[in-house]
C-alpha atoms as a PDB file:
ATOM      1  CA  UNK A   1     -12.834  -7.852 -14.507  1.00  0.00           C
ATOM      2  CA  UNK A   2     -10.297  -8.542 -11.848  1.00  0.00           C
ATOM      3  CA  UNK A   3      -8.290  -6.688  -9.370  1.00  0.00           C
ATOM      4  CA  UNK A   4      -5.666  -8.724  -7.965  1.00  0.00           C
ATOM      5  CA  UNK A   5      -4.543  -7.121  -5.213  1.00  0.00           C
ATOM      6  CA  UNK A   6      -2.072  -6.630  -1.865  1.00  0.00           C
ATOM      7  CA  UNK A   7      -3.683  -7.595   0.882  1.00  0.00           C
ATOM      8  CA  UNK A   8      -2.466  -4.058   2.411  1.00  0.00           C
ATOM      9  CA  UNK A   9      -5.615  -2.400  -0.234  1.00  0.00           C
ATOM     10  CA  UNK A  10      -8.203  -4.458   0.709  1.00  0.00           C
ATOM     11  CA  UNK A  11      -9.977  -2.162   2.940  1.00  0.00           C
ATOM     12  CA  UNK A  12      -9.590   0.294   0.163  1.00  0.00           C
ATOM     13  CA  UNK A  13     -10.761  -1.260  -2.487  1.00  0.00           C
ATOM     14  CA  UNK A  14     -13.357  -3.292  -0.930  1.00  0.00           C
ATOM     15  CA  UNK A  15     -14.680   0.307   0.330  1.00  0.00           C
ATOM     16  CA  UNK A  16     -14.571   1.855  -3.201  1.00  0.00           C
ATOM     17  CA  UNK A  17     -16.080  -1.469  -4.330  1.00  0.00           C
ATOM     18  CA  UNK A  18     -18.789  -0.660  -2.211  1.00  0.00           C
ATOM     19  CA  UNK A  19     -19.319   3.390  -2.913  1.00  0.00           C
ATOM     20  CA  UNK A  20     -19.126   2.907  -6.770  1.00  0.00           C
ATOM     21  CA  UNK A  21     -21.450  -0.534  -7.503  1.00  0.00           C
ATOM     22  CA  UNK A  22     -18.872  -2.284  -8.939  1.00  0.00           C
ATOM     23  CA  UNK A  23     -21.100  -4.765  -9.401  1.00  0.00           C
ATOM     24  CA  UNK A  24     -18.742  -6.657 -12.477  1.00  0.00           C
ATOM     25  CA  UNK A  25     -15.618  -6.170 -10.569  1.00  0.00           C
ATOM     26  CA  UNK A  26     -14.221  -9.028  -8.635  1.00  0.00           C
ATOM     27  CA  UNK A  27     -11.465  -8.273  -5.873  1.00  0.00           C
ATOM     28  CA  UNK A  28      -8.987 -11.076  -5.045  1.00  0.00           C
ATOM     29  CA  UNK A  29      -6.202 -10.175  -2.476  1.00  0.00           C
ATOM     30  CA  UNK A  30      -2.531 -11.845  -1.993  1.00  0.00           C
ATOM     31  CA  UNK A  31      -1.185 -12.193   1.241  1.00  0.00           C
ATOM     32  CA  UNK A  32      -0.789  -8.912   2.594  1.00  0.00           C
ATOM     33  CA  UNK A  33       2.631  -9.871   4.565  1.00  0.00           C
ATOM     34  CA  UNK A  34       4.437  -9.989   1.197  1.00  0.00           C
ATOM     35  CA  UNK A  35       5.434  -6.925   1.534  1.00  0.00           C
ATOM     36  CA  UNK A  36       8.104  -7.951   3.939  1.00  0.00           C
ATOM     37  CA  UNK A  37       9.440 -10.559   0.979  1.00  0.00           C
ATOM     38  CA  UNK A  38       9.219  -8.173  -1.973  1.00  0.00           C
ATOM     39  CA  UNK A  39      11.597 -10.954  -3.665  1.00  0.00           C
ATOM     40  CA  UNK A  40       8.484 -13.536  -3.511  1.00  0.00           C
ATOM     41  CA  UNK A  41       5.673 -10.898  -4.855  1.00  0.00           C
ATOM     42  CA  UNK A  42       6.035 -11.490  -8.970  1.00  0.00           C
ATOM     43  CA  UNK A  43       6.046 -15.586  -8.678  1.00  0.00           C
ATOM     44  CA  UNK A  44       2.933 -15.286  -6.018  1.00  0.00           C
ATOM     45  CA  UNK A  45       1.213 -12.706  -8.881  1.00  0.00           C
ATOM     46  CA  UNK A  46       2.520 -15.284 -11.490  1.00  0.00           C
ATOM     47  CA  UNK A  47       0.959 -18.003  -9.560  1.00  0.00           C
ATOM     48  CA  UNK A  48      -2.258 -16.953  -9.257  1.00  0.00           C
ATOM     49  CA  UNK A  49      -2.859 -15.420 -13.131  1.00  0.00           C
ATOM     50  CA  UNK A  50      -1.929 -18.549 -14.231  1.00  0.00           C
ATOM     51  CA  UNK A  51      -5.276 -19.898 -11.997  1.00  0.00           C
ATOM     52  CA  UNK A  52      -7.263 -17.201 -12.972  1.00  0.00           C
ATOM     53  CA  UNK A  53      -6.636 -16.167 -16.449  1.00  0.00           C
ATOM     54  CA  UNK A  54      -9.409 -17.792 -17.963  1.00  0.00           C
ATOM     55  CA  UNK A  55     -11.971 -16.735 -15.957  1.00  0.00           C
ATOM     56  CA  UNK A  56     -12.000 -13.444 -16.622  1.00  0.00           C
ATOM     57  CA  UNK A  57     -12.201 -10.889 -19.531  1.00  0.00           C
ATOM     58  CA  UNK A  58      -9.636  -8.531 -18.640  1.00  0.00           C
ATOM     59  CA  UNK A  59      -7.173  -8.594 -15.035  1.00  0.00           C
ATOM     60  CA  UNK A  60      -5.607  -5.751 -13.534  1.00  0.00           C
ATOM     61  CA  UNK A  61      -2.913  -6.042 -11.033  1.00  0.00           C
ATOM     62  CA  UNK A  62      -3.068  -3.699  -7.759  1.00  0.00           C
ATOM     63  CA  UNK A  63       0.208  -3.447  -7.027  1.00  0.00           C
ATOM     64  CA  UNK A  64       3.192  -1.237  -7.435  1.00  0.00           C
ATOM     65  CA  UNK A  65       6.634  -2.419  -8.260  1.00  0.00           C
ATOM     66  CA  UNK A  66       6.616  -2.708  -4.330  1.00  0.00           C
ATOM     67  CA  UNK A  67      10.763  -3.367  -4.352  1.00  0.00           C
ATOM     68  CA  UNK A  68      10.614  -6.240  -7.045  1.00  0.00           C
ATOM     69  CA  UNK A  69      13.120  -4.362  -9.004  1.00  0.00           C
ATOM     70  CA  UNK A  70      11.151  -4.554 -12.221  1.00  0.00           C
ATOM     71  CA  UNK A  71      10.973  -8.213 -11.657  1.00  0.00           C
ATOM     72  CA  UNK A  72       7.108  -7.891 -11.220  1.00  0.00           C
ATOM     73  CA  UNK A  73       6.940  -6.113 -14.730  1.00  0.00           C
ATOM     74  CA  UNK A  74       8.548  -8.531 -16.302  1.00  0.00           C
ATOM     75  CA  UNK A  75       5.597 -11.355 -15.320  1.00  0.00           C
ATOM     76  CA  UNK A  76       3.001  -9.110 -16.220  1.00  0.00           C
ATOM     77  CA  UNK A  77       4.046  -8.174 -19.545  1.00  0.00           C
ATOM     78  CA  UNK A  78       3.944 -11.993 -20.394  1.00  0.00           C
ATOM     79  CA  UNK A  79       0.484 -11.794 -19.520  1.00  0.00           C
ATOM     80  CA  UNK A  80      -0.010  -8.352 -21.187  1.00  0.00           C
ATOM     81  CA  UNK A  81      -1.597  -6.912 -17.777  1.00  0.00           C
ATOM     82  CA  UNK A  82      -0.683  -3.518 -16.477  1.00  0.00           C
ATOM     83  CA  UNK A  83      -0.645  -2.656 -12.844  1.00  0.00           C
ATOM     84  CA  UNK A  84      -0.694   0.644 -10.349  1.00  0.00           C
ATOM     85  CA  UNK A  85       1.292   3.181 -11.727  1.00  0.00           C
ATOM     86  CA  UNK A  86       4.724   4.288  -9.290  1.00  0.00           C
ATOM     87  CA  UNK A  87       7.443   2.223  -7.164  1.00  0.00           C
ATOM     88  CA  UNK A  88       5.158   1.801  -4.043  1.00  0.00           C
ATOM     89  CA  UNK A  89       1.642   2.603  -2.176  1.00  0.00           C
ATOM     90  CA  UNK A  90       2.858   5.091  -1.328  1.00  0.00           C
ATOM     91  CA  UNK A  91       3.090   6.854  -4.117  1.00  0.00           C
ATOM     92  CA  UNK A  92      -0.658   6.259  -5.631  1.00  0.00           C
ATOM     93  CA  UNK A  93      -1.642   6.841  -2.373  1.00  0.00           C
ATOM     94  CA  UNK A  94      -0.450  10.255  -2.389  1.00  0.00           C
ATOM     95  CA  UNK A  95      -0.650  10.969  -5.480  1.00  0.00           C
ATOM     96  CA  UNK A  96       2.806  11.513  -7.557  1.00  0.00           C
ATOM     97  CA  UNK A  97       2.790  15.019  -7.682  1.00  0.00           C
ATOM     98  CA  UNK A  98       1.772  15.124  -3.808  1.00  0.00           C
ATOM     99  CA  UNK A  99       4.357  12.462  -2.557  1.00  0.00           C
ATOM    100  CA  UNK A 100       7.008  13.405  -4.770  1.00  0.00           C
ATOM    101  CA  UNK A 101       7.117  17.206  -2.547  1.00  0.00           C
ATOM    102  CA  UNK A 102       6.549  15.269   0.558  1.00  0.00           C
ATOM    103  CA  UNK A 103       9.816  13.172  -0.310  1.00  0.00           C
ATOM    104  CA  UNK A 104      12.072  16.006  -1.751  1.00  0.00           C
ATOM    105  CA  UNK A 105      10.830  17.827   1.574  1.00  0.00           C
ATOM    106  CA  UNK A 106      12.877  15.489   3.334  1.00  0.00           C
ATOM    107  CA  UNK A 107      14.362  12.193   2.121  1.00  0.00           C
ATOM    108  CA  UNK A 108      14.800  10.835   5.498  1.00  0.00           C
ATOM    109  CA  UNK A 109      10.977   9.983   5.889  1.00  0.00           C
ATOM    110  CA  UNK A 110       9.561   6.524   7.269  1.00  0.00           C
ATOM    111  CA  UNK A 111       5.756   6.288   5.615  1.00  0.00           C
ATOM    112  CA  UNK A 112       2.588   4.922   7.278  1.00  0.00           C
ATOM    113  CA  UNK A 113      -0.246   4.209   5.530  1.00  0.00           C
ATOM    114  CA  UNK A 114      -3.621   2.759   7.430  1.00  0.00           C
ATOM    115  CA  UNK A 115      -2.711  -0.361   6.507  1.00  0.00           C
ATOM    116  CA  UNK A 116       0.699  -0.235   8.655  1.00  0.00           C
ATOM    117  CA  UNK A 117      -0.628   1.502  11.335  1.00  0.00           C
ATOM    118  CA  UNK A 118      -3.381  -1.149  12.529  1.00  0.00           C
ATOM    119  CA  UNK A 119      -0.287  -3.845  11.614  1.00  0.00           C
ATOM    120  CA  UNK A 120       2.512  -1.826  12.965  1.00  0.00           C
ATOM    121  CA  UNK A 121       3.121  -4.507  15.835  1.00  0.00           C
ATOM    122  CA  UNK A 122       3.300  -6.895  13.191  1.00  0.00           C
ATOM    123  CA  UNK A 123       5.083  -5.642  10.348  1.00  0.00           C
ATOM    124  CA  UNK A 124       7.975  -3.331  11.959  1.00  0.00           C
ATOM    125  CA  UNK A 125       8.059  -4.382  15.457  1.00  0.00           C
ATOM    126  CA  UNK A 126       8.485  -8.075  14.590  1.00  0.00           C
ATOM    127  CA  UNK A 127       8.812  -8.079  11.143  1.00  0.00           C
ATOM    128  CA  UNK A 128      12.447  -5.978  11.850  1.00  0.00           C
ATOM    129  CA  UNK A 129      12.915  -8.389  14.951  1.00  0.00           C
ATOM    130  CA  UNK A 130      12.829  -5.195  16.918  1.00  0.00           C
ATOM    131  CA  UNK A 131      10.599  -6.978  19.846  1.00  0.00           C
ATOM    132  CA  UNK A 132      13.594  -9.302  20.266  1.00  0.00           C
ATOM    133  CA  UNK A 133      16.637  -6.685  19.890  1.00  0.00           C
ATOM    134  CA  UNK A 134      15.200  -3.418  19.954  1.00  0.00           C
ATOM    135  CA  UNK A 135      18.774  -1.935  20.173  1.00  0.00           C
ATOM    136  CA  UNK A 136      18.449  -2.438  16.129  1.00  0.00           C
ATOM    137  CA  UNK A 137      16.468   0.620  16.361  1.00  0.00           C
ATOM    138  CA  UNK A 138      18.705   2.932  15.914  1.00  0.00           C
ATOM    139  CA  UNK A 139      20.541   1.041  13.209  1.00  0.00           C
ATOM    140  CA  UNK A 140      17.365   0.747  11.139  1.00  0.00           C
ATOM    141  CA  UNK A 141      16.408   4.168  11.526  1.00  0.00           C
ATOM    142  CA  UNK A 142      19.492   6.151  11.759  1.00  0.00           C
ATOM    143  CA  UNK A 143      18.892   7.755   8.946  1.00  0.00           C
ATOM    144  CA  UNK A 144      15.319   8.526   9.119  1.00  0.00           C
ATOM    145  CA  UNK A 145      14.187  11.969  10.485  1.00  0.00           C
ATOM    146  CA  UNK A 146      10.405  11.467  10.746  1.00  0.00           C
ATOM    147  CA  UNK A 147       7.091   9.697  10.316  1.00  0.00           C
ATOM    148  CA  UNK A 148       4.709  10.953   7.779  1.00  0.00           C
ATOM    149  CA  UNK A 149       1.049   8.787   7.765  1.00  0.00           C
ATOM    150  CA  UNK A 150      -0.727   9.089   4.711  1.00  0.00           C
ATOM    151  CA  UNK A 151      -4.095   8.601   6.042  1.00  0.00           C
ATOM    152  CA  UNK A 152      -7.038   7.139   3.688  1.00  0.00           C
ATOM    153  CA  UNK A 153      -9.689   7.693   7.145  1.00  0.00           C
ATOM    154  CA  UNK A 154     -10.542  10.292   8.885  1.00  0.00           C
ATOM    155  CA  UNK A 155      -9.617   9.117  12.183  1.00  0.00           C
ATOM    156  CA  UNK A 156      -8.679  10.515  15.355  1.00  0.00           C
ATOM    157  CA  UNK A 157      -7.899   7.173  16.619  1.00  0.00           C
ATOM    158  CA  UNK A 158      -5.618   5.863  13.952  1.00  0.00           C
ATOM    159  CA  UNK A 159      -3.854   9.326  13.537  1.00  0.00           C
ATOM    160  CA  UNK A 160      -3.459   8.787  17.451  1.00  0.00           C
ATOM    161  CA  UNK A 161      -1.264   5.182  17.035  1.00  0.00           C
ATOM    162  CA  UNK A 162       0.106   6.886  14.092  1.00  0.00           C
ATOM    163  CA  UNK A 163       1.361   9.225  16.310  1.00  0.00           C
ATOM    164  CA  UNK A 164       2.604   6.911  18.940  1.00  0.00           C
ATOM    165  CA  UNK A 165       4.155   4.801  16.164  1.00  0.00           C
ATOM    166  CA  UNK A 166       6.309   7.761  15.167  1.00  0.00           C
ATOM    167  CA  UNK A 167       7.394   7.871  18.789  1.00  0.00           C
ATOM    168  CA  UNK A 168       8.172   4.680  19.188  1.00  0.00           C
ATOM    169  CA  UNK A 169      10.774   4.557  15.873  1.00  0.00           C
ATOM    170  CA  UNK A 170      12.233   8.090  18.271  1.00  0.00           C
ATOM    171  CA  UNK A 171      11.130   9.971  14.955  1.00  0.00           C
ATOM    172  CA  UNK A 172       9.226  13.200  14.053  1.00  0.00           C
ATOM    173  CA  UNK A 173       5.735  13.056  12.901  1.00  0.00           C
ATOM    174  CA  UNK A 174       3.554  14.762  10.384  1.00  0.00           C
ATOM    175  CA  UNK A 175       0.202  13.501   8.862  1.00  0.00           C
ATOM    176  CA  UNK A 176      -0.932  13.903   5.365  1.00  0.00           C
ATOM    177  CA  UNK A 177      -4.808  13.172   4.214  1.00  0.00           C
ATOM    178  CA  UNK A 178      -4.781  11.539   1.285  1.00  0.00           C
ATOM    179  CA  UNK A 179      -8.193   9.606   1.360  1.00  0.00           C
ATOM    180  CA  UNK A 180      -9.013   6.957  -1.632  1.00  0.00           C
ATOM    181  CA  UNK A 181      -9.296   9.427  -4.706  1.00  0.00           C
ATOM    182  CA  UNK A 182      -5.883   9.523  -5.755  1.00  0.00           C
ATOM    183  CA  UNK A 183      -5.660   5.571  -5.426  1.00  0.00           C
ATOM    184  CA  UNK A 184      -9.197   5.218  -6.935  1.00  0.00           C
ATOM    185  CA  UNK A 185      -7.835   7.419 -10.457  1.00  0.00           C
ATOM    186  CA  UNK A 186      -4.897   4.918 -10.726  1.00  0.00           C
ATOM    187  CA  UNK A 187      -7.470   2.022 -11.259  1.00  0.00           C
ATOM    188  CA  UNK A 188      -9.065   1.772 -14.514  1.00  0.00           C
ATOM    189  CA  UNK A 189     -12.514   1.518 -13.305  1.00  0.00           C
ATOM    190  CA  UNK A 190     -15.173   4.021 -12.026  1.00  0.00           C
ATOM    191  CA  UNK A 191     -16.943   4.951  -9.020  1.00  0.00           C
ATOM    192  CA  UNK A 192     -20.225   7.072  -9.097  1.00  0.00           C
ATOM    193  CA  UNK A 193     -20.119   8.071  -5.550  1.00  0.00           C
ATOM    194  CA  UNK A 194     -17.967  10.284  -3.558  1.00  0.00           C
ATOM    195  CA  UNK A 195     -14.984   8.291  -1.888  1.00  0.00           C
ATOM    196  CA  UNK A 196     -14.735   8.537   1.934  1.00  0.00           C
ATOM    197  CA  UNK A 197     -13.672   5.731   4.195  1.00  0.00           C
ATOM    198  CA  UNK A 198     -14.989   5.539   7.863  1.00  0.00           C
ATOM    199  CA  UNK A 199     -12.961   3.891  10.725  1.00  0.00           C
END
C-alpha cells in the first residue's frame, strides 16, 4: 500500500509509521508548499499515480480537498482512490465533530497546525508577501479574530511560536491538543501502539 501524501503530514505519518510497524506501508510525500497553489494540487496527485499505479496493490491519497474545489475528486475517482475525509487538515486533524465547534465558536479563526508553525516564516510571512508590504496585514486579516493551533506535540516550545505567531497576525490565541489519533482513524490502516509525537 501507498500513502501519497502533503508534505505538511510527513512528520505525522512518518511518526505513526513508526509507532504502528507499518512495515507494508510505503509513504511518498508531494511538495509540501502546494498548499499555497491549491489550483496545482490534483494535476501534481495526477502526475504521480500515473508513475506509481502499478507498483502497488492499493493507493490512498492523504490529502483533503485542500481548496481544489472538488477538482482533486474528480482525478481520483478516475483512478478509483479515495482520500482524507473533510475540506482541509484541519478538519481530520481535529476531528469533525471537534473542529466543526471550534469553527461555529467563532468563524473568524486563522488555524495553525505544527506543520505551519515551524514554516510560519515561510508560508504566511512570505508566502502573503507580508515581509515585503506588511501593511497587507491588516487587509488579509481584517476579518480574522484569533489564532487557534491545533497541536499534534506536546510542546512548550512550539505552543510558544504558536503563540508569538498569533501576535504577530495582531490576533487572539487559543490552543487545542489534538495529537495524531483523530488523523490516524481517517487512514485506512492500523497502528498497534499508542500515538504520541515528541518534539
Amino acid at each position: 500500500m501507498l500513502l501519497l501524501a502533503c508534505g505538511a503530514l510527513s512528520r505525522e505519518l512518518l511518526a505513526l509509521q513508526r509507532l504502528g510497524g507499518w512495515n507494508d506501508i510505503a509513504i511518498e510525500c508531494l511538495p509540501a508548499l502546494l498548499h499555497n497553489t491549491p489550483e496545482e494540487i490534483p494535476e501534481a496527485v495526477r502526475a504521480k499515480l500515473e508513475e506509481v499505479k502499478d507498483s502497488y496493490d492499493e493507493i490512498f491519497v492523504a490529502y483533503a480537498d485542500c481548496g481544489t474545489g472538488g477538482r482533486l475528486d474528480t482525478v481520483l475517482d478516475k483512478y478509483g482512490i479515495k482520500r482524507l475525509p473533510g475540506a482541509h487538515c484541519y478538519e481530520f486533524f481535529a476531528g469533525a465533530e471537534r473542529f466543526a465547534e471550534i469553527h461555529e465558536a467563532e468563524i473568524g479563526t486563522f488555524y495553525l497546525t505544527d506543520f505551519m508553525v515551524r514554516q510560519f516564516d515561510s508560508i504566511v510571512i512570505h508566502g502573503l508577501g507580508l515581509d515585503r508590504h506588511p501593511e497587507l496585514r491588516s487587509v488579509y486579516f481584517e476579518n480574522y479574530r484569533r489564532v487557534v493551533y491545533l497541536a499534534q506535540t506536546d510542546s512548550p516550545e512550539l505552543t510558544a511560536k504558536a503563540r508569538k505567531c498569533a501576535e504577530r497576525l495582531g490576533l487572539e490565541f487559543e490552543t487545542c491538543f489534538t495529537g495524531l489519533d483523530p488523523i490516524h482513524q481517517a487512514l485506512p490502516v492500523e497502528t498497534t501502539r499508542s500515538e504520541t509525537l515528541e518534539d
